[in-house]
C-alpha atoms as a PDB file:
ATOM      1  CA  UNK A   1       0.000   0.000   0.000  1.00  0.00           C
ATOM      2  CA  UNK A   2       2.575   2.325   0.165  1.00  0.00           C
ATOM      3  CA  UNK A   3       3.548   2.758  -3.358  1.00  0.00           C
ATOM      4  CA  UNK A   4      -0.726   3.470  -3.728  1.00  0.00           C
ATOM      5  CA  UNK A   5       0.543   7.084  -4.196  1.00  0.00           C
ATOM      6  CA  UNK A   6       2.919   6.600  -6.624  1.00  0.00           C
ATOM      7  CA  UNK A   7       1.095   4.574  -9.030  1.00  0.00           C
ATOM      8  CA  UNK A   8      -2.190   6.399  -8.484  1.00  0.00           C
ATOM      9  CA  UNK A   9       0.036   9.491  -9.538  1.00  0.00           C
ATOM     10  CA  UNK A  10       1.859   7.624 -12.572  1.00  0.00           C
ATOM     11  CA  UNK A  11      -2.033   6.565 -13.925  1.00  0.00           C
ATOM     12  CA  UNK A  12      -3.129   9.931 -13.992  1.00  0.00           C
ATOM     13  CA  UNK A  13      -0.194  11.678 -15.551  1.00  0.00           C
ATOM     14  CA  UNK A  14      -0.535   8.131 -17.977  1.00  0.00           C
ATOM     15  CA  UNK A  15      -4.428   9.714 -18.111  1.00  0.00           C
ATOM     16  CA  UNK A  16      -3.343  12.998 -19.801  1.00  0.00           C
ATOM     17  CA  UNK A  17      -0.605  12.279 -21.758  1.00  0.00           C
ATOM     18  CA  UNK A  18      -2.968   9.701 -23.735  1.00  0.00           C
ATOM     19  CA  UNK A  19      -6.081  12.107 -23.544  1.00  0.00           C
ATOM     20  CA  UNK A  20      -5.337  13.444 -26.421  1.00  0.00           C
ATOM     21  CA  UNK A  21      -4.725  10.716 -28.468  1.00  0.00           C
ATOM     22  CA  UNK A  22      -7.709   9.586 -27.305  1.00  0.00           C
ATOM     23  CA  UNK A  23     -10.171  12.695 -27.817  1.00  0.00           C
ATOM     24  CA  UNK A  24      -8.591  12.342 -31.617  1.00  0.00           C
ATOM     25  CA  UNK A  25      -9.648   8.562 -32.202  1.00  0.00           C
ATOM     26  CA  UNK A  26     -13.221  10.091 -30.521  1.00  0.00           C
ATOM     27  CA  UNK A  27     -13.257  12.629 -33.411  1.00  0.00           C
ATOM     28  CA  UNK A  28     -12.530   9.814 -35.651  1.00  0.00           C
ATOM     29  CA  UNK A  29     -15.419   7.682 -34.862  1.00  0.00           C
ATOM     30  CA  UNK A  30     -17.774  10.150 -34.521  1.00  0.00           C
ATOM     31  CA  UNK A  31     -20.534   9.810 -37.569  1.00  0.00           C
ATOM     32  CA  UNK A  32     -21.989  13.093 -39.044  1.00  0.00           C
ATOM     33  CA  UNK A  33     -25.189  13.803 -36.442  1.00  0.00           C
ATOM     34  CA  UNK A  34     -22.658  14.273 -33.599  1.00  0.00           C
ATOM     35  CA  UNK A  35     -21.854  17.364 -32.222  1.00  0.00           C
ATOM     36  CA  UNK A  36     -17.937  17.581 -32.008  1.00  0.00           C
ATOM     37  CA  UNK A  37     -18.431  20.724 -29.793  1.00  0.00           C
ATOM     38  CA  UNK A  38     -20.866  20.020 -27.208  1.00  0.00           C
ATOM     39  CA  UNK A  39     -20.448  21.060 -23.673  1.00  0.00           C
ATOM     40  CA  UNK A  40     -19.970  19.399 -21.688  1.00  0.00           C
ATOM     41  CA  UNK A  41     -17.578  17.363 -24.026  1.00  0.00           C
ATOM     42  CA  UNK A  42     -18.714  13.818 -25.016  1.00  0.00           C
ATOM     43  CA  UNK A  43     -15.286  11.581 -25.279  1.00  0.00           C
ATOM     44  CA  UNK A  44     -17.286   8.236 -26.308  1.00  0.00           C
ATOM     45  CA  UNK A  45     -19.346   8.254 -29.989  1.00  0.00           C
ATOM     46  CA  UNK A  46     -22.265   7.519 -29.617  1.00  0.00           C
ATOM     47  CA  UNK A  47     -22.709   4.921 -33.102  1.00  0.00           C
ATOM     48  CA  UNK A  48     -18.776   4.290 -33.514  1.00  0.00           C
ATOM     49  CA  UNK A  49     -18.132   4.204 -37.603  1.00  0.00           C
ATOM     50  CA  UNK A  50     -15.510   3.881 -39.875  1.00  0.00           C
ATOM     51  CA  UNK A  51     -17.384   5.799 -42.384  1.00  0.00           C
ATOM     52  CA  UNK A  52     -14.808   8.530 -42.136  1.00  0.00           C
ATOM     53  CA  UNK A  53     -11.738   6.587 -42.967  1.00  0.00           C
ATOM     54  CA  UNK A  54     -13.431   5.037 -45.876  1.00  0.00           C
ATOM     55  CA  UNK A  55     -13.456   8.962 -46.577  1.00  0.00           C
ATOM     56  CA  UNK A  56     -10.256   9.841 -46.319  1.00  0.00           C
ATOM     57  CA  UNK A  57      -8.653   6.922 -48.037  1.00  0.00           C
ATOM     58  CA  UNK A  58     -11.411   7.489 -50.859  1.00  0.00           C
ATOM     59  CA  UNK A  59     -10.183  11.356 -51.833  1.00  0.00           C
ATOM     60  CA  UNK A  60      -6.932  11.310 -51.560  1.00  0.00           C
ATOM     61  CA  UNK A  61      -4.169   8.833 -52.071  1.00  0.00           C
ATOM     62  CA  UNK A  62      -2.986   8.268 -48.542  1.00  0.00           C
ATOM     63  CA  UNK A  63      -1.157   4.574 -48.774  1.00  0.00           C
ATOM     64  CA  UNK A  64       1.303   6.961 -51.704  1.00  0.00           C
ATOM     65  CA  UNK A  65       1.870  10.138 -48.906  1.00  0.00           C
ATOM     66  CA  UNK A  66       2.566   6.911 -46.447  1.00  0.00           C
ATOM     67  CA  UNK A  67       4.874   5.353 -48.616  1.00  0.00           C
ATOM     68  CA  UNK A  68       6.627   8.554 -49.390  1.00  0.00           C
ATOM     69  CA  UNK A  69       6.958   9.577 -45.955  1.00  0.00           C
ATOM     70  CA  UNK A  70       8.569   6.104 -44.727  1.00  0.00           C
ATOM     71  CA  UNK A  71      10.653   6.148 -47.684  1.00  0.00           C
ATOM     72  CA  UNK A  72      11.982   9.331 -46.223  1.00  0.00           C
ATOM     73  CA  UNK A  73      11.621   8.517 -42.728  1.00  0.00           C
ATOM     74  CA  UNK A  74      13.596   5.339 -43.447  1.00  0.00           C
ATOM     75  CA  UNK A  75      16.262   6.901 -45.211  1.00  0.00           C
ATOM     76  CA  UNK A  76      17.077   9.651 -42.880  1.00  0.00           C
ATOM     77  CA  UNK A  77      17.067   7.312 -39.633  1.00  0.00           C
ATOM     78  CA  UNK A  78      19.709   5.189 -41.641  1.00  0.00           C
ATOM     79  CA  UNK A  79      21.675   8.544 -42.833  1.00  0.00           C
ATOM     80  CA  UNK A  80      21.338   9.750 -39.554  1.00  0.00           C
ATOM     81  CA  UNK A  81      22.653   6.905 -37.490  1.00  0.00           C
ATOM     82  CA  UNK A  82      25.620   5.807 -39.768  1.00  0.00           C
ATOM     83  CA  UNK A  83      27.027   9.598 -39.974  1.00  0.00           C
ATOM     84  CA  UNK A  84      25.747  10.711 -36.583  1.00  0.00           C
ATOM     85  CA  UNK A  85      27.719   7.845 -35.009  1.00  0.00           C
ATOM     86  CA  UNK A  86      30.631   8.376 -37.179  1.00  0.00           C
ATOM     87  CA  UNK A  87      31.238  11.726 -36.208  1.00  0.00           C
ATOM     88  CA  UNK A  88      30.423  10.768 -32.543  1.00  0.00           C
ATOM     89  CA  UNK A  89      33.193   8.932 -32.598  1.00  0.00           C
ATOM     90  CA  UNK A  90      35.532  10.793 -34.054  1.00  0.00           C
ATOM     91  CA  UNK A  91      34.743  13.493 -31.446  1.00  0.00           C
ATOM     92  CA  UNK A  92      34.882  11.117 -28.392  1.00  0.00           C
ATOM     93  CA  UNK A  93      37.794   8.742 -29.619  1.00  0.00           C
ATOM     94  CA  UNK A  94      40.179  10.397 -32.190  1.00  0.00           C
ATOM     95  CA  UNK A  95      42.716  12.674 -30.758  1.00  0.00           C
ATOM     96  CA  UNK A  96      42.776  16.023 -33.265  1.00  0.00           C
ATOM     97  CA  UNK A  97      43.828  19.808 -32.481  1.00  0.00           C
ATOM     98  CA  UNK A  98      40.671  21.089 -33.773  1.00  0.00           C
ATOM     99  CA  UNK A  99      38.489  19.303 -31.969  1.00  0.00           C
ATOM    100  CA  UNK A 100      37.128  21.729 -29.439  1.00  0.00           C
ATOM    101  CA  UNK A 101      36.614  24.058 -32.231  1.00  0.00           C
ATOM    102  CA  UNK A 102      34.325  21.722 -33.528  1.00  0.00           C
ATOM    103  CA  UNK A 103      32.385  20.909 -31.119  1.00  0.00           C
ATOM    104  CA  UNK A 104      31.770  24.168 -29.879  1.00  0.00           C
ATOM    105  CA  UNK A 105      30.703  24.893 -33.517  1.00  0.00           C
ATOM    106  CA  UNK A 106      28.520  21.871 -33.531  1.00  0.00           C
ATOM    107  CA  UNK A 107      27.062  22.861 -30.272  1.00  0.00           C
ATOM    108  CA  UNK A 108      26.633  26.416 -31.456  1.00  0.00           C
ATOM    109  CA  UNK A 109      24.310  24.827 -34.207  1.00  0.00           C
ATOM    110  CA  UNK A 110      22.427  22.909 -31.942  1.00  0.00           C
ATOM    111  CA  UNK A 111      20.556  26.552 -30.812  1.00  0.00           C
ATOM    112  CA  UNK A 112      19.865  27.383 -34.147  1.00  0.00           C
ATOM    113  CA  UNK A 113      16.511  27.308 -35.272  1.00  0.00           C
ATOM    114  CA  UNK A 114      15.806  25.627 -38.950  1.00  0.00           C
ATOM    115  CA  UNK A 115      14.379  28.482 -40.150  1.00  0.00           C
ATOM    116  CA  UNK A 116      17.631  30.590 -40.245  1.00  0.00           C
ATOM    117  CA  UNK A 117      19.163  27.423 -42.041  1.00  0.00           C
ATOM    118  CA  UNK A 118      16.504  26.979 -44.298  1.00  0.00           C
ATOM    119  CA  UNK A 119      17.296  29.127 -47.118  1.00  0.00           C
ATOM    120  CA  UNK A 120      21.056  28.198 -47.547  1.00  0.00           C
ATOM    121  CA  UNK A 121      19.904  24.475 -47.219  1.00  0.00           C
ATOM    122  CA  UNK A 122      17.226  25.077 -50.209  1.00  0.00           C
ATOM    123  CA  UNK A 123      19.942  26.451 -52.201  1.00  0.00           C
ATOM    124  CA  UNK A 124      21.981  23.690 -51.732  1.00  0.00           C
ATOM    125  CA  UNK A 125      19.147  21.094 -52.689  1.00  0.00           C
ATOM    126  CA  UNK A 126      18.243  23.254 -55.987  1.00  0.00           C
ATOM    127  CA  UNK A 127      22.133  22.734 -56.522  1.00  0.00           C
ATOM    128  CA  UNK A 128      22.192  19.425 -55.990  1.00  0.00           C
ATOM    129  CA  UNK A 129      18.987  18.913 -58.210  1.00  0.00           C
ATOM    130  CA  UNK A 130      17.321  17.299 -55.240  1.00  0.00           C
ATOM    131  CA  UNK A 131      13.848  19.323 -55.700  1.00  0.00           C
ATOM    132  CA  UNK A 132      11.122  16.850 -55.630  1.00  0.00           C
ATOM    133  CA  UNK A 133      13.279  14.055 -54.775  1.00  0.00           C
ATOM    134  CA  UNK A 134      12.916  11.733 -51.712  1.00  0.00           C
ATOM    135  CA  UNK A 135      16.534  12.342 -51.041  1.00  0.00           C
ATOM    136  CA  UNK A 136      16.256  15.953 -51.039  1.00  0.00           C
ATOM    137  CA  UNK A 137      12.688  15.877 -48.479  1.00  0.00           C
ATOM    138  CA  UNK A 138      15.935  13.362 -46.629  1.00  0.00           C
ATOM    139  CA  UNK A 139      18.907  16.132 -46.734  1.00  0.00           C
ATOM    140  CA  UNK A 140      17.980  18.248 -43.401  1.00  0.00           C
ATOM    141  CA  UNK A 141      17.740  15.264 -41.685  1.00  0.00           C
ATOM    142  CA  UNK A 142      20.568  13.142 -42.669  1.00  0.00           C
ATOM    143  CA  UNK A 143      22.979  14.185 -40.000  1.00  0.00           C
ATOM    144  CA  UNK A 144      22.094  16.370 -37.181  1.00  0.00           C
ATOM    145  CA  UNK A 145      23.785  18.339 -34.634  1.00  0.00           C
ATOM    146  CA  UNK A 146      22.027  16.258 -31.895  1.00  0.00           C
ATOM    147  CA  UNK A 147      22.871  12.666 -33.739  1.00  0.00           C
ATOM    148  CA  UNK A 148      26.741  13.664 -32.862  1.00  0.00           C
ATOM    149  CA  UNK A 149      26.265  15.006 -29.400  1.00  0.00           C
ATOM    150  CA  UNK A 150      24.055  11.872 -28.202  1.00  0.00           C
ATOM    151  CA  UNK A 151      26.298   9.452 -29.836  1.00  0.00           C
ATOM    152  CA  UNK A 152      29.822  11.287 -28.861  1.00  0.00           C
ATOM    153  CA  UNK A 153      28.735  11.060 -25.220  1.00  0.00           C
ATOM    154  CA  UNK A 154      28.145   7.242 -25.893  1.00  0.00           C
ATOM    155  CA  UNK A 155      30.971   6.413 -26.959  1.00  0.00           C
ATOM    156  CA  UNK A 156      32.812   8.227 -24.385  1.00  0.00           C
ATOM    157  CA  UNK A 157      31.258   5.943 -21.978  1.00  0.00           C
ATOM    158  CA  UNK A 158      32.613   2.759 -23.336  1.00  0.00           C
ATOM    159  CA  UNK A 159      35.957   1.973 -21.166  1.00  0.00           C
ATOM    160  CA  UNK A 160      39.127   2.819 -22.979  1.00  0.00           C
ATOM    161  CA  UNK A 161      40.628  -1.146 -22.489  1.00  0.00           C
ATOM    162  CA  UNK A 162      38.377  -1.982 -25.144  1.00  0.00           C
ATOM    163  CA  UNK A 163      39.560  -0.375 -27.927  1.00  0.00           C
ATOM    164  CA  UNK A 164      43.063  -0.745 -26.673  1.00  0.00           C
ATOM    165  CA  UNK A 165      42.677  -4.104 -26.926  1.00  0.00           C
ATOM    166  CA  UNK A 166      41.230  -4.138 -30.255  1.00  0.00           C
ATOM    167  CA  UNK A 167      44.035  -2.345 -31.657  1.00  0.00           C
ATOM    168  CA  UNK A 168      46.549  -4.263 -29.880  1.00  0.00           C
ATOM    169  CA  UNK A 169      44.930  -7.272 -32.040  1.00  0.00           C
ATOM    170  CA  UNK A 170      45.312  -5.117 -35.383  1.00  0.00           C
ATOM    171  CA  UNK A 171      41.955  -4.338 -35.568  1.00  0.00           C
ATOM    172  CA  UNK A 172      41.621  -0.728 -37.447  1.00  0.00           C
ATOM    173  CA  UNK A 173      39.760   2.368 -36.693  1.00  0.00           C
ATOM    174  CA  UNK A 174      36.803   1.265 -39.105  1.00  0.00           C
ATOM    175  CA  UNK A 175      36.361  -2.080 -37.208  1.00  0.00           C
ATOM    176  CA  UNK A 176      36.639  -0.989 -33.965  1.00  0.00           C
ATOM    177  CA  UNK A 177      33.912   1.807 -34.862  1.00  0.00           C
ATOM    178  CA  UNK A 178      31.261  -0.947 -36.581  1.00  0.00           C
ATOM    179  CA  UNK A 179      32.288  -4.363 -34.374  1.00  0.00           C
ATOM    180  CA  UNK A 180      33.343  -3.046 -30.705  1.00  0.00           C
ATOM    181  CA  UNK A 181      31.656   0.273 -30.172  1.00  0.00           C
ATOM    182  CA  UNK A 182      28.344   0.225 -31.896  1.00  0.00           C
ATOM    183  CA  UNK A 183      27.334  -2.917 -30.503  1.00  0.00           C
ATOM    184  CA  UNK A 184      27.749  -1.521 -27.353  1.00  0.00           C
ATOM    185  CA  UNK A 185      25.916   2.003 -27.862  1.00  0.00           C
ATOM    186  CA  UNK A 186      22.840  -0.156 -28.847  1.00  0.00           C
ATOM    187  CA  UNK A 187      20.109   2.093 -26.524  1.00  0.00           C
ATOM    188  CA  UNK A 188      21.333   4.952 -27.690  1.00  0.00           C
ATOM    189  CA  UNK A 189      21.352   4.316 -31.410  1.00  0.00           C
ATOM    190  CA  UNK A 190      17.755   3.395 -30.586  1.00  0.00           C
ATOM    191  CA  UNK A 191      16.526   6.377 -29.294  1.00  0.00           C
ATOM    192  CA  UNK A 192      18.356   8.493 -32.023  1.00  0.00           C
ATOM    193  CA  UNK A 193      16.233   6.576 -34.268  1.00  0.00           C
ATOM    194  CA  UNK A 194      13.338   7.309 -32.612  1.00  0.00           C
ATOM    195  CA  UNK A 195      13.730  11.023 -32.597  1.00  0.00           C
ATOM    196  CA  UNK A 196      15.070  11.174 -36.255  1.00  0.00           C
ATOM    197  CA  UNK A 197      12.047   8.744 -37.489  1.00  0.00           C
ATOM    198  CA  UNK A 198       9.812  11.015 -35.605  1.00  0.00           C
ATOM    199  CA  UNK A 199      10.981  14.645 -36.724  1.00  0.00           C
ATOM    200  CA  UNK A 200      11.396  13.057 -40.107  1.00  0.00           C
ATOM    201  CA  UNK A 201       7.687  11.819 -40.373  1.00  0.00           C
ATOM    202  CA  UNK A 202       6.370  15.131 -38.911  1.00  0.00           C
ATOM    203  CA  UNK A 203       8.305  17.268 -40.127  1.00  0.00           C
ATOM    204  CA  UNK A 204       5.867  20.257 -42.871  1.00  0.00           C
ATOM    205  CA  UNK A 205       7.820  22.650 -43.533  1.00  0.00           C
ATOM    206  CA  UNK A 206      10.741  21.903 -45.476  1.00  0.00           C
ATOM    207  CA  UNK A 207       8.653  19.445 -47.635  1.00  0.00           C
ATOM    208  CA  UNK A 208       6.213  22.274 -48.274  1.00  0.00           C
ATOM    209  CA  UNK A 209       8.965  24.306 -49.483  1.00  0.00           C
ATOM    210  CA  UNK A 210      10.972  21.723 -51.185  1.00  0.00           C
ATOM    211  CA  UNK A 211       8.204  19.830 -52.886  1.00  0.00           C
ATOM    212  CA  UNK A 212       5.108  20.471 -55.220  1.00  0.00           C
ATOM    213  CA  UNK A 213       4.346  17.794 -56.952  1.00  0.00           C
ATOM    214  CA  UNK A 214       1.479  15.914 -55.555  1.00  0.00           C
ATOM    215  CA  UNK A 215       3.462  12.342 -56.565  1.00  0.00           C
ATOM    216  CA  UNK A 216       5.888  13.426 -53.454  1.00  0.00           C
ATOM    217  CA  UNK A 217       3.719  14.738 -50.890  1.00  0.00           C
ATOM    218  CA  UNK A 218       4.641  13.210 -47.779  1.00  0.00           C
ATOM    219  CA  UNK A 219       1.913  12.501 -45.153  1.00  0.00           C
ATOM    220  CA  UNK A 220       1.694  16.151 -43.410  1.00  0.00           C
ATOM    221  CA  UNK A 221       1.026  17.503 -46.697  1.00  0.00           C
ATOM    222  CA  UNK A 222      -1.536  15.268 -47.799  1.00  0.00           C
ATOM    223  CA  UNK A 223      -3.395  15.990 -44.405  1.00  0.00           C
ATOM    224  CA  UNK A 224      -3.072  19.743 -45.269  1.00  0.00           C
ATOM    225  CA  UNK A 225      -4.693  19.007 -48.313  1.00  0.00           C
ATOM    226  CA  UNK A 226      -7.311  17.186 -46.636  1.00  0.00           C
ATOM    227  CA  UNK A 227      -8.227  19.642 -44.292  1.00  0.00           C
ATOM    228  CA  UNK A 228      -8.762  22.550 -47.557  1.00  0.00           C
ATOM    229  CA  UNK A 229     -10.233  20.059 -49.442  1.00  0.00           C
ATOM    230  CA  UNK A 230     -13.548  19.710 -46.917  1.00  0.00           C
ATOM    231  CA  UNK A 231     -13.417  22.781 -45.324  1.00  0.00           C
ATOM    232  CA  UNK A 232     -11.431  21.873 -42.488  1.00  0.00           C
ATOM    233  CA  UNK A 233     -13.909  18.436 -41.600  1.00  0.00           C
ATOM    234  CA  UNK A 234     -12.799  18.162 -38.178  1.00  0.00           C
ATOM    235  CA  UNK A 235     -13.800  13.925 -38.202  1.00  0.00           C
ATOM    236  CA  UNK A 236     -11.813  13.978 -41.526  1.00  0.00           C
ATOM    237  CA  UNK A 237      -8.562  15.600 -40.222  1.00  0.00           C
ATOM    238  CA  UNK A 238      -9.349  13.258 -37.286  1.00  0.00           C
ATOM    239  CA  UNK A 239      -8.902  10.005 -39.005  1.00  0.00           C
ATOM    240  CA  UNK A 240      -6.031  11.253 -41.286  1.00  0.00           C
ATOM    241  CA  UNK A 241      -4.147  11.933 -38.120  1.00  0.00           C
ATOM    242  CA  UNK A 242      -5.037   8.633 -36.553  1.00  0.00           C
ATOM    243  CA  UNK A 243      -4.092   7.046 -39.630  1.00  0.00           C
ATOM    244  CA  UNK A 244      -0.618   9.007 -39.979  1.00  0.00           C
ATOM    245  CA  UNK A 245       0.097   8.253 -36.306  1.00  0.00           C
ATOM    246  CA  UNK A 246       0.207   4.403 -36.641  1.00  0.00           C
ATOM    247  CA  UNK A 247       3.632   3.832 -38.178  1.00  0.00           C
ATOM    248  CA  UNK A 248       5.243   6.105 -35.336  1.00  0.00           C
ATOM    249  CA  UNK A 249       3.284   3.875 -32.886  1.00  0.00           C
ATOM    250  CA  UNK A 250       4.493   0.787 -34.318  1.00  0.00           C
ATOM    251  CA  UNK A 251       7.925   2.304 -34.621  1.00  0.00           C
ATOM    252  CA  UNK A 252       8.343   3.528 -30.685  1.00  0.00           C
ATOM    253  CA  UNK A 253       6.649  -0.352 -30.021  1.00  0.00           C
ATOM    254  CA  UNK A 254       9.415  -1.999 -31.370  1.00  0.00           C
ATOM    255  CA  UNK A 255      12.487   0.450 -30.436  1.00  0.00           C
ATOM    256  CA  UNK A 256      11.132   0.405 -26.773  1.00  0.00           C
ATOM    257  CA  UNK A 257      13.163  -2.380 -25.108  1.00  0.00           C
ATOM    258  CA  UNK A 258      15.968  -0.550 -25.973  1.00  0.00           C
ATOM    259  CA  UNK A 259      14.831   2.096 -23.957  1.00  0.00           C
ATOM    260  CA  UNK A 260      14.940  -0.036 -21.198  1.00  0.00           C
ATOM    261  CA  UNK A 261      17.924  -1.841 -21.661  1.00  0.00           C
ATOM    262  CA  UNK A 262      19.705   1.715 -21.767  1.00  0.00           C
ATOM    263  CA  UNK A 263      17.410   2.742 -18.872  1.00  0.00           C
ATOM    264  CA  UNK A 264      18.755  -0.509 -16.554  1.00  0.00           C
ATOM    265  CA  UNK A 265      22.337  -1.449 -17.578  1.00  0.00           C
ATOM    266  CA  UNK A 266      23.483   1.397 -19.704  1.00  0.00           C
ATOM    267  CA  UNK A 267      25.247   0.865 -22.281  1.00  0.00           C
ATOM    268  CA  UNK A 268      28.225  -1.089 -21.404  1.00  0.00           C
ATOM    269  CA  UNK A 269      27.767  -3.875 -18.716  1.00  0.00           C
ATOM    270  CA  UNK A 270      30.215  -3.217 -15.710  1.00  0.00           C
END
């Protein structure tokens, strides 16, 4: 009984972060005669439908903006994690004389906002000829000030006898980086994923800027389009959302042991 408190506190914090999730799938399910605005708010539908889905998935092609945006989503949690951790360790393990320099610089980035970046990052995508490309919606997300500072404080946790050992074998730098230290940075690669997947697959702006043809759209632009094309249909933009929010579900599912693992042991076992 004494831990009552503690869980009675964890359920109810567990009680609003999923309220809003929850209100959404409401919205969802609600048919046509209900009153989305009624006071005092009515969180269960009254005749539960699908009708809406059907809907959405009817007028525009959603399974396409899915398929672009884990195309990209993919692609930039791969891009992120091989050069993120590269760099990581290059910071934490490779003795050079600019290397404060650059991570001050790299930390100096970090408080940037996009939106000062975002112009000289456009210009280097027209250059590139990445406009309406998958790889160009992938290019502000491919390695990321964050990335380096989460993975260079990894690998600085791994004890030093390891990779002493390794090279006293012959192993080289690239070997040591992919077959000693990433396999022991495991949680934290995870949650890197999770963050990129997650800013990747939300992320509105730059493919709004970067993108107009319709055969690109990623999933936040094909929910902007559904909420012009029916005059902002509340149960419309409902079910897109709850649709769009399944894949990021699933991903955070399946990344989540990790979580623990890193939570428990950290990431080298003493």
């Amino acid at each position: 009984m004494k831990h009552l408190p503690r869980y009675l506190a964890l359920l109810a914090w567990a009680l609003v972060t999923i309220g809003p999730f929850l209100w959404l799938l409401s919205t969802a399910l609600k048919g046509p005669g209900e009153n989305l605005f009624a006071n005092p708010p009515q969180l269960l539908p009254q005749e539960p439908k699908l009708k809406n889905f059907e809907r959405v998935l009817e007028s525009q092609p959603m399974f396409s903006y899915l398929g672009n945006s884990l195309q990209v989503a993919l692609l930039a949690v791969v891009a992120n994690l091989t050069f993120a951790s590269m760099a990581g360790y290059a910071l934490a393990r490779i003795p050079f004389k600019a290397k404060p320099l650059v991570f001050a610089l790299m930390l100096a980035s970090m408080m940037l906002p996009f939106q000062l970046l975002m112009i000289p990052v456009y210009q280097l995508a027209l250059g590139l000829g990445l406009r309406n490309t998958l790889l160009g919606l992938v290019l502000p997300h491919a390695c990321t000030a964050f990335g380096i500072f989460l993975m260079r404080a990894a690998f600085e946790a791994i004890p030093a006898a390891l990779e002493e050992a390794a090279v006293m074998e012959g192993v080289g730098r690239w070997r040591i980086w992919a077959f000693v230290c990433l396999p022991l940075v495991r949680p934290q690669l995870a949650t890197l994923a999770v963050f990129t997947f997650i800013a990747a697959w939300g992320d509105f702006l730059w493919p709004l800027i970067l993108t107009d043809d319709p055969a690109r759209f990623t999933l936040p632009l094909g929910l902007n389009r559904l909420a012009g094309l029916f005059s902002l249909d509340w149960r419309l933009v409902a079910a897109g959302a709850v649709f769009s929010l399944i894949p990021v579900l699933l991903m955070f599912s399946f990344s989540q042991r990790f979580f623990i693992e890193g939570a428990m042991k950290g990431a080298v076992k003493q």
